[in-house]
Protein backbone atom coordinates (compact mmCIF):
# COMPACT_ATOMS: atom_id res chain seq x y z
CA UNK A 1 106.30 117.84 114.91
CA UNK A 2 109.75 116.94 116.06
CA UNK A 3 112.88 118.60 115.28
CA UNK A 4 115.84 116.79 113.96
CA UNK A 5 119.25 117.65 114.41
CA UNK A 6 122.30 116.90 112.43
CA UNK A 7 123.81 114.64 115.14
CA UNK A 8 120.54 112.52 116.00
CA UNK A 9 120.51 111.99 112.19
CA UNK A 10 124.16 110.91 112.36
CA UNK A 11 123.38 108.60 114.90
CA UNK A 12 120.48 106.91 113.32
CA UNK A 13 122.19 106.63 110.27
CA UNK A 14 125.08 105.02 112.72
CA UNK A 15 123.06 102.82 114.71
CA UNK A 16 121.01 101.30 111.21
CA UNK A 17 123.75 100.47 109.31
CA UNK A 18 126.24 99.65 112.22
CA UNK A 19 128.63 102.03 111.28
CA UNK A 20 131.24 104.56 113.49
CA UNK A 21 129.40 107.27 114.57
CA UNK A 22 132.45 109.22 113.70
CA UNK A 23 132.45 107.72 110.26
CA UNK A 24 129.21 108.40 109.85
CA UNK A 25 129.70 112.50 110.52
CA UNK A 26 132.67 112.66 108.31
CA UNK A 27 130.99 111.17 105.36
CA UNK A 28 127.71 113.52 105.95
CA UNK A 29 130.06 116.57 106.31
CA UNK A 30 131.45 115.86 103.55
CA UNK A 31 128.53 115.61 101.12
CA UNK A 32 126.85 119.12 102.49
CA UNK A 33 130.50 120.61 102.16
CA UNK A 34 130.33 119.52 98.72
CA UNK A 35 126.58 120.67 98.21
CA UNK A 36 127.48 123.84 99.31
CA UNK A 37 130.46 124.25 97.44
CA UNK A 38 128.54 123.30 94.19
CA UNK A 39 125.75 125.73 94.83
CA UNK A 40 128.44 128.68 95.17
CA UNK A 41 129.51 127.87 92.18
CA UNK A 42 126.14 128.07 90.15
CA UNK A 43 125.94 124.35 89.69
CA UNK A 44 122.51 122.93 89.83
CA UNK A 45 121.97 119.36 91.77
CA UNK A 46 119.61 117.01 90.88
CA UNK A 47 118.94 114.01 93.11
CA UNK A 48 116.12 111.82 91.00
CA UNK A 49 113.19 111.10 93.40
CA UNK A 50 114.46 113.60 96.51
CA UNK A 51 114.57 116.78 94.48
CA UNK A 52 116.37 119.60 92.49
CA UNK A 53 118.61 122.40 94.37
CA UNK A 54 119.13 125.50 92.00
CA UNK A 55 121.26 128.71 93.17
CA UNK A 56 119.19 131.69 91.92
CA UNK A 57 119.76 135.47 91.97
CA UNK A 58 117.34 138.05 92.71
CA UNK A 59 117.11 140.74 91.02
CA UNK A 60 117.27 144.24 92.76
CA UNK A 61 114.49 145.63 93.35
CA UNK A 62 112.71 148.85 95.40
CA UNK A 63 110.74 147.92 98.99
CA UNK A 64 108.91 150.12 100.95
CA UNK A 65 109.87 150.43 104.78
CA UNK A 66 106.32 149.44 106.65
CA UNK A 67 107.31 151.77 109.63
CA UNK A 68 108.61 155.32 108.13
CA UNK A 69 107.34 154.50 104.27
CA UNK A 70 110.60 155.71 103.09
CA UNK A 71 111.39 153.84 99.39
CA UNK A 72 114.44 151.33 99.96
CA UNK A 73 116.98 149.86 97.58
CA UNK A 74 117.24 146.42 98.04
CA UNK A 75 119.99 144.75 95.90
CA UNK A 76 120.33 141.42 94.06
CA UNK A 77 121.24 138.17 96.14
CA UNK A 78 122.25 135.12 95.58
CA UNK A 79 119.55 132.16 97.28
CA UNK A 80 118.96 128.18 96.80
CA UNK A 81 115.57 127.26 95.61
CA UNK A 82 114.71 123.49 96.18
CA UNK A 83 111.96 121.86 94.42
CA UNK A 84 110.80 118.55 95.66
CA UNK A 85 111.10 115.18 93.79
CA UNK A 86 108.15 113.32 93.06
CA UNK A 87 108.64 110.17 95.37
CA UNK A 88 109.53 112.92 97.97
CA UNK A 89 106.47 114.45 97.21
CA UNK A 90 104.05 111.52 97.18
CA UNK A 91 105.46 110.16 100.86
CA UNK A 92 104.53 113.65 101.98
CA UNK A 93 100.53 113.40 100.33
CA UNK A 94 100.21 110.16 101.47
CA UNK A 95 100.80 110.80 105.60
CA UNK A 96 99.49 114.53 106.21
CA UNK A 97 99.73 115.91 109.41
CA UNK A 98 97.24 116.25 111.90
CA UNK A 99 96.47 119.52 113.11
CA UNK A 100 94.92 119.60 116.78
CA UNK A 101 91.78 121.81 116.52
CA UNK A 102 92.58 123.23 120.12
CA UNK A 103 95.96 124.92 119.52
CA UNK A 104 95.82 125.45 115.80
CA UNK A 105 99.19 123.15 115.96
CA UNK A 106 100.41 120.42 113.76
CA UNK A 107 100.54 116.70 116.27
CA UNK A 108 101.81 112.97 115.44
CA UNK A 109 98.65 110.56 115.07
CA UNK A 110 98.61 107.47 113.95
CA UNK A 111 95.89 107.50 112.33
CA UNK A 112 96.90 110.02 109.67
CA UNK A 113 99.81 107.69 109.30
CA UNK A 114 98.01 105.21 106.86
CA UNK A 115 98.62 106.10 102.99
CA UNK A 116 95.60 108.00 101.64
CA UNK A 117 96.36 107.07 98.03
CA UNK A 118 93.11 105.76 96.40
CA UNK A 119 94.24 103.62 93.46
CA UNK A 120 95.39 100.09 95.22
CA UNK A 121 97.99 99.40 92.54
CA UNK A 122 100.09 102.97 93.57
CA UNK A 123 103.97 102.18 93.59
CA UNK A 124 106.21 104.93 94.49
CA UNK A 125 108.95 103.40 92.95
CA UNK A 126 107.58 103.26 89.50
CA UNK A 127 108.77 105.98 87.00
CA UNK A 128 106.00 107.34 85.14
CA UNK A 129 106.29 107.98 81.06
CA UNK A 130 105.47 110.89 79.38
């Protein structure tokens, strides 16, 4: 499994849609600035499909130290919970990884790349009514 940065993002994003790179950086700056802003202020954000980001507080509560035992106070703080979106959710069912039996490791295969979904006439795209 391969880790992403920011800036290789940036420049995907730049190279697809034959954009600036520099363009590109201010605009994705901009919107985490602005998701981070919202979340400090207690706003929830909702992106249909991708998912839900929620600011929650814990509430304080009494730990145990696992060295010395002693009884600690641990007070409330402020966290983000995300919950994934459904089409989010299904594009992560349908291509698991592949875990090498060796090294205990998640690995790329292509062959766990194909969609696993059994019903033929799946679409992601289609909303679902309750």
């Amino acid at each position: 499994m391969a880790t992403i940065t920011k800036k290789e993002l940036i420049d995907q994003i730049a190279d697809e849609m034959g954009y600036k790179r520099v363009l590109v950086k201010r605009v994705i700056q901009t919107f985490l600035d602005a998701i981070v802003d919202e979340l400090s202020n207690g706003n929830r954000l909702e992106f249909r499909d991708f998912g839900v980001f929620e600011s929650k507080t814990r509430a304080p509560r009494q730990a145990q130290n696992p060295k010395t035992m002693d009884k600690v106070k641990v007070p409330s703080k402020r966290t983000v919970k995300f919950k994934v979106g459904r089409v989010m959710q299904m594009r992560m069912d349908e291509a698991p990884a592949a875990i090498d039996e060796a090294t205990g490791l998640a690995v790329e295969s292509s062959a766990h790349l194909a969609p696993q979904r059994a019903s033929a006439g799946a679409n992601p795209s289609r909303r679902y009514r309750t």
